[in-house]
Protein backbone atom coordinates (compact mmCIF):
# COMPACT_ATOMS: atom_id res chain seq x y z
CA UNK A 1 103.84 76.81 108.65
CA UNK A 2 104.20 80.63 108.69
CA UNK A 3 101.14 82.89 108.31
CA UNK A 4 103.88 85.11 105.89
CA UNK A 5 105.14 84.20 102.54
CA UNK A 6 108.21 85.70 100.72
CA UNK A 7 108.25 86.88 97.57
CA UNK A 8 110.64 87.67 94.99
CA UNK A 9 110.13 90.08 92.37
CA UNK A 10 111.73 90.72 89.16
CA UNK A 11 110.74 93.91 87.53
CA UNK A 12 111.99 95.22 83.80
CA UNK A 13 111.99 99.02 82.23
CA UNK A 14 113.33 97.39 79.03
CA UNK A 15 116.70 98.20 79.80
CA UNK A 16 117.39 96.63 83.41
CA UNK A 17 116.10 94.21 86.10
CA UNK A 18 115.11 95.26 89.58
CA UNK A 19 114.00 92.70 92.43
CA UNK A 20 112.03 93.34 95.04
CA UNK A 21 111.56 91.20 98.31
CA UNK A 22 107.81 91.57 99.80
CA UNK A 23 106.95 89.64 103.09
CA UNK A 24 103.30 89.27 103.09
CA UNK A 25 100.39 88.09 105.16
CA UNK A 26 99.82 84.51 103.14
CA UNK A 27 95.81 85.66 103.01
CA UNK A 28 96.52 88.38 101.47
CA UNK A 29 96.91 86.09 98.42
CA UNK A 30 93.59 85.81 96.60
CA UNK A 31 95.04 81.76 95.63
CA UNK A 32 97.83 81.37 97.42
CA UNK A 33 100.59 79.50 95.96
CA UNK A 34 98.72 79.46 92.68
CA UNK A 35 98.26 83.74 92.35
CA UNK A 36 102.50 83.36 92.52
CA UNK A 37 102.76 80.34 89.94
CA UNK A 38 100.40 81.55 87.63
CA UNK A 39 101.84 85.26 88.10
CA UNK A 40 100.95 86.30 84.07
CA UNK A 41 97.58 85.58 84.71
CA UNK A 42 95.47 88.67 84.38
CA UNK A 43 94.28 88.88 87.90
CA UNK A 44 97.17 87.23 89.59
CA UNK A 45 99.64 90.07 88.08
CA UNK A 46 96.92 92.80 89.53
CA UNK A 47 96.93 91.05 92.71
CA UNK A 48 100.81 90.88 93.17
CA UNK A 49 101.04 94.63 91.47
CA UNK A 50 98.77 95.96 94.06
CA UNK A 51 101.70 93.87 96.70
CA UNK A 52 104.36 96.12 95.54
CA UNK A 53 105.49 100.07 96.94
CA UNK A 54 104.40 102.32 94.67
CA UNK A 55 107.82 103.17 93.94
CA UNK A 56 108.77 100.05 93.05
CA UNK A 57 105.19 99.44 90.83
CA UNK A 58 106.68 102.59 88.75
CA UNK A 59 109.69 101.16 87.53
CA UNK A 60 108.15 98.53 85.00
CA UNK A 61 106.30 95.27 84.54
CA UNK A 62 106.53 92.10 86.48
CA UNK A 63 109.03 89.34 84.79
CA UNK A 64 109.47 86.77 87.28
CA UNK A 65 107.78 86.02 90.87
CA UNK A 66 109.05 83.22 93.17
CA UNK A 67 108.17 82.20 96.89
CA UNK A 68 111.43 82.37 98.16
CA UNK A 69 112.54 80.86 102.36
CA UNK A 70 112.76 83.86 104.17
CA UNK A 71 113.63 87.55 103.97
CA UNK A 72 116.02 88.58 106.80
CA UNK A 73 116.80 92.51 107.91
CA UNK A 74 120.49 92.54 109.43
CA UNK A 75 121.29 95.69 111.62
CA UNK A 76 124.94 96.73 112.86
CA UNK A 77 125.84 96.92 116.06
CA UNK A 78 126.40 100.65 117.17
């Protein structure tokens, strides 16, 4: 198993959603598995917060979090 977990964001202003991809260190979870299930938990949603740029922390409040397989960056030939 990977030392890095995925993570899928879903962020709201009220008027739109925004996602967010993080690739993270898996101890950098204070529970693991259980800080991204239980994501509307008080201390879990300050955990993953504190996860996020701080640009993308401005834009609202956390909706939805899901360990997700992999993130991939892609880069063109030149």
């Amino acid at each position: 198993m990977s030392p890095e977990i995925c993570i899928l964001f879903t962020l709201t202003d009220g008027h739109a959603l925004y996602r967010c991809a993080v690739k993270i260190d898996a101890n950098a979870l204070p529970s693991g598995a259980e800080t991204v299930q239980y994501f509307r938990e008080p201390e879990n949603e300050l955990a993953l917060t504190s996860l996020l740029p701080e640009h993308v922390r401005s834009v609202g409040k956390i909706v939805d979090v899901e360990e997700i397989f992999e993130i991939v960056i892609l880069k063109h030939n030149q």
